[in-house]
N, C-alpha and C. Protein backbone atom coordinates (compact mmCIF):
# COMPACT_ATOMS: atom_id res chain seq x y z
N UNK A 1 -12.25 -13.59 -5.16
CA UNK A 1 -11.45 -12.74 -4.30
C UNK A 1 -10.27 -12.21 -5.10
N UNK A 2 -9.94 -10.67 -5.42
CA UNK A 2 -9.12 -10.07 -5.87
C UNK A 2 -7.94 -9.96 -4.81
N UNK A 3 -6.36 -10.18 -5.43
CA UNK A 3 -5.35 -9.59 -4.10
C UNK A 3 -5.08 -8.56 -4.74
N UNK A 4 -4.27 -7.70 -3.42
CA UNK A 4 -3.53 -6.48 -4.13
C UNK A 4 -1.70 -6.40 -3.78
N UNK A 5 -0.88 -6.26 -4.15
CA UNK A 5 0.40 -5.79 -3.38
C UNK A 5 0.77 -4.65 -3.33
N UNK A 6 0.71 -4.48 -1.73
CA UNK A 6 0.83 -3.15 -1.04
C UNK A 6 2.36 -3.32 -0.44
N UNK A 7 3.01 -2.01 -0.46
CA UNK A 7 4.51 -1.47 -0.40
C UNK A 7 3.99 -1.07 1.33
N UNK A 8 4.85 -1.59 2.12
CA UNK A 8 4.96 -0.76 3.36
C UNK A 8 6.63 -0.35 3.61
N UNK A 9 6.38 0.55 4.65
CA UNK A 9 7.44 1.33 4.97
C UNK A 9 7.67 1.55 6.37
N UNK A 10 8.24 2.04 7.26
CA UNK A 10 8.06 2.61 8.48
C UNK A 10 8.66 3.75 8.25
N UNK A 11 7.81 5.01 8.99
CA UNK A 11 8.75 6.27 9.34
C UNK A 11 9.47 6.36 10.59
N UNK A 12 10.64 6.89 10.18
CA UNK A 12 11.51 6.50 11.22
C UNK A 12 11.43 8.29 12.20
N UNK A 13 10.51 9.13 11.73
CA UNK A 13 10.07 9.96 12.48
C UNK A 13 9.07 9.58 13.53
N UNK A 14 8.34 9.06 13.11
CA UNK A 14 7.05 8.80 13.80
C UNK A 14 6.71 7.36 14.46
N UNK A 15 7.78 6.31 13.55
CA UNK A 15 7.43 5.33 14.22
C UNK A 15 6.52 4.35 13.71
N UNK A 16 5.35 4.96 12.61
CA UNK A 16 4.43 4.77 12.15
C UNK A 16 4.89 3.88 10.68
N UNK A 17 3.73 2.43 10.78
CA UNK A 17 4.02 1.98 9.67
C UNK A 17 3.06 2.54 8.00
N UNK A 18 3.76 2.33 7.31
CA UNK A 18 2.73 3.33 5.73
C UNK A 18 2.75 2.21 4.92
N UNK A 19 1.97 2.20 4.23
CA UNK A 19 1.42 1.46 2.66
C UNK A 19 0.35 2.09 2.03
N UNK A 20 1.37 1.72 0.54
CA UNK A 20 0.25 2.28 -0.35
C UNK A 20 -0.29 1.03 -1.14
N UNK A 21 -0.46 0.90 -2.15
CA UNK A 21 -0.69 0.08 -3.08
C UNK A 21 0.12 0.86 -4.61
N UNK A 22 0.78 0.33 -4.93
CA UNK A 22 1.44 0.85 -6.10
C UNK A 22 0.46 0.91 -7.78
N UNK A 23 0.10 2.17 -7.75
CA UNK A 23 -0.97 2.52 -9.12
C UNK A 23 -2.18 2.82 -8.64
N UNK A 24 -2.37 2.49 -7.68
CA UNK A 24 -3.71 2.55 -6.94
C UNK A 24 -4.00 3.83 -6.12
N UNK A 25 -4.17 4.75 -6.77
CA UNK A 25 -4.47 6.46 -6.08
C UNK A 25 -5.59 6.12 -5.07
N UNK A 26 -5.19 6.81 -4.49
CA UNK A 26 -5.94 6.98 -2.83
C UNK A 26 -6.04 5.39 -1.64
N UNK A 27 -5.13 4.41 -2.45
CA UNK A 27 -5.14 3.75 -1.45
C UNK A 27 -3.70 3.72 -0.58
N UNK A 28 -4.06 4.51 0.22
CA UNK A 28 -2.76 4.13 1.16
C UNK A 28 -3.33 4.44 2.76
N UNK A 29 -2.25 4.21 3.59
CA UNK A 29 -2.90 4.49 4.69
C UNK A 29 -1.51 4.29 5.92
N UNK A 30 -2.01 4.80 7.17
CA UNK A 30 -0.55 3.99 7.73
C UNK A 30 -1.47 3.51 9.89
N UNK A 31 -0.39 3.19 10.17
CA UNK A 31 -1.34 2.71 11.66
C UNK A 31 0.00 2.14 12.53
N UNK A 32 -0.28 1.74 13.26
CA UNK A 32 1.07 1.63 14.52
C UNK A 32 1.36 0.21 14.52
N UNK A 33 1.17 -0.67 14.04
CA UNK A 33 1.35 -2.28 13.84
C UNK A 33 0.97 -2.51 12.62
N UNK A 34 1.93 -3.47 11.90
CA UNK A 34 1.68 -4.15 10.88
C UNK A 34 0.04 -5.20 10.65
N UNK A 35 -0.90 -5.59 11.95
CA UNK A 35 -1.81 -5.96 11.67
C UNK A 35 -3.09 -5.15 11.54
N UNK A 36 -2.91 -3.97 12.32
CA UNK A 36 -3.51 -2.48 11.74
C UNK A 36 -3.76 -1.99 10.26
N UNK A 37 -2.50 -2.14 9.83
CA UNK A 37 -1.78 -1.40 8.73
C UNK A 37 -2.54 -2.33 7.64
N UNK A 38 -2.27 -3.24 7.85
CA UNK A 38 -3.08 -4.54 7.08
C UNK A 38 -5.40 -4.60 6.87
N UNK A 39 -4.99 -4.21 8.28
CA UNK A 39 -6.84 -3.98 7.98
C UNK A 39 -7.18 -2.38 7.66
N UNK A 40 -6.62 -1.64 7.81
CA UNK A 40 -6.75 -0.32 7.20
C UNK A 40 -6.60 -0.30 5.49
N UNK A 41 -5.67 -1.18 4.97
CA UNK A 41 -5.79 -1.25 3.72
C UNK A 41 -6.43 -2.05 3.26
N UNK A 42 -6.94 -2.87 3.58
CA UNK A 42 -8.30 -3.36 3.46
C UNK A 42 -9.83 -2.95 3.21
N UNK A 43 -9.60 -2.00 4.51
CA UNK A 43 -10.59 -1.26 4.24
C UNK A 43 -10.91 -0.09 3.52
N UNK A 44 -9.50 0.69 3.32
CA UNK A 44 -9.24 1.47 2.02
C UNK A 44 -9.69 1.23 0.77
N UNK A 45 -9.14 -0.42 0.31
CA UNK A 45 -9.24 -1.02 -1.18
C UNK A 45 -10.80 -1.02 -1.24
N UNK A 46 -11.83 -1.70 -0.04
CA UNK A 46 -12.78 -2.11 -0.01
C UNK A 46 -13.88 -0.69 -0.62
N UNK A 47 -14.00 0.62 -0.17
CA UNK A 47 -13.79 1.78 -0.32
C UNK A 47 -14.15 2.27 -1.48
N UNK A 48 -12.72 2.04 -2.03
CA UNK A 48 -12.48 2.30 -3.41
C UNK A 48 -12.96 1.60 -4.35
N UNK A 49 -12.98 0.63 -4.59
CA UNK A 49 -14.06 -0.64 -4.79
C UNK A 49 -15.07 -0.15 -5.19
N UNK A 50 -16.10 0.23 -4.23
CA UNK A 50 -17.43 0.63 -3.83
C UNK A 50 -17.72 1.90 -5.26
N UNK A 51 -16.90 2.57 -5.89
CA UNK A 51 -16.69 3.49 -6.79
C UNK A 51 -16.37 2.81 -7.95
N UNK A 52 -16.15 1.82 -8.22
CA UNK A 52 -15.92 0.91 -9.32
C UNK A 52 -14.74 0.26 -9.41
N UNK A 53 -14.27 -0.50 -10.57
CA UNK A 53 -12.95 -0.79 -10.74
C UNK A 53 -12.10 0.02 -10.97
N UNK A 54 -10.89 -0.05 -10.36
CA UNK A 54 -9.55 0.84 -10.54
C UNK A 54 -8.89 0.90 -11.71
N UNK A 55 -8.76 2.00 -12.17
CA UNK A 55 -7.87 2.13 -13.51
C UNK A 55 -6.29 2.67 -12.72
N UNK A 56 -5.48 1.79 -13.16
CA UNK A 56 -3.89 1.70 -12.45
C UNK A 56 -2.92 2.55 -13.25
N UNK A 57 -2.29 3.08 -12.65
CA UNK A 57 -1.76 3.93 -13.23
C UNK A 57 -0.41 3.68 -13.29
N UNK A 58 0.09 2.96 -12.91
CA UNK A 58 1.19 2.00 -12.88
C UNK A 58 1.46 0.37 -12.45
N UNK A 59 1.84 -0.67 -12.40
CA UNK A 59 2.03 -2.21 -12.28
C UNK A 59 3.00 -2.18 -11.71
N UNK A 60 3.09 -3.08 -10.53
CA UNK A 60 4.07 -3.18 -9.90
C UNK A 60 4.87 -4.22 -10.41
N UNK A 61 6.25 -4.10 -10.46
CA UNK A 61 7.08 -5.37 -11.32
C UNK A 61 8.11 -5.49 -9.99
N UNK A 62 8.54 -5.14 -8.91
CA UNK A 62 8.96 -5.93 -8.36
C UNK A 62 10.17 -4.78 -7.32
N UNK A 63 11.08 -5.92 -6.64
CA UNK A 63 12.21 -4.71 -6.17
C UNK A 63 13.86 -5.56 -6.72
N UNK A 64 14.52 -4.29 -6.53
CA UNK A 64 16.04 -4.67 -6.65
C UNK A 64 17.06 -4.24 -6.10
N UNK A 65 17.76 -4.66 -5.27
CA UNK A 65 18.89 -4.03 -4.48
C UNK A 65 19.99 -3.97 -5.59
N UNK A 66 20.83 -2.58 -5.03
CA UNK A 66 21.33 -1.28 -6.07
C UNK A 66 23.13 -1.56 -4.75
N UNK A 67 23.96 -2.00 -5.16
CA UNK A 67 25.17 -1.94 -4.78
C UNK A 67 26.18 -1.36 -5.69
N UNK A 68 26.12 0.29 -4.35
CA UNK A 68 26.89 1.44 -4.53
C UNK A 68 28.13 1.30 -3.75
N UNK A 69 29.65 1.51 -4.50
CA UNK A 69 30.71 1.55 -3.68
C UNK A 69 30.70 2.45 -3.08
C-alpha cells in the first residue's frame, strides 16, 4: 500500500473543501465534507494509477508559519 499527502483547503466562497496532492498533476478534487474529499482523492490517485506510475514534479517538504509585523 502506497500513501500520498494531500494539501486541503476550504473556499471560503463556496464553502467547498479542495485537495490536491502536491507534484501530482491531475490529482485534485474538492466535495462538501472532509470524508468526501478524502474518498474522491482516492479515487482520483486510484485513476491515475491505472496510467502508470507518477512522475512528480515536485516533493512535498512540509509547512511553515511566516510572522509578519
Amino acid at each position: 500500500m502506497k500513501t500520498y499527502t494531500a494539501i486541503v483547503e476550504r473556499c471560503t466562497e463556496t464553502g467547498l473543501y479542495v485537495g490536491f496532492v502536491p507534484g501530482f498533476t491531475g490529482a485534485h478534487t474538492q466535495a462538501e465534507s472532509l470524508d468526501e474529499l478524502n474518498q474522491n482523492l482516492k479515487e482520483v490517485i486510484e485513476m491515475l494509477l491505472e496510467e502508470g506510475t507518477p512522475r512528480f514534479e515536485s516533493q512535498f517538504v512540509g509547512l511553515q508559519t511566516i510572522a509578519v509585523a
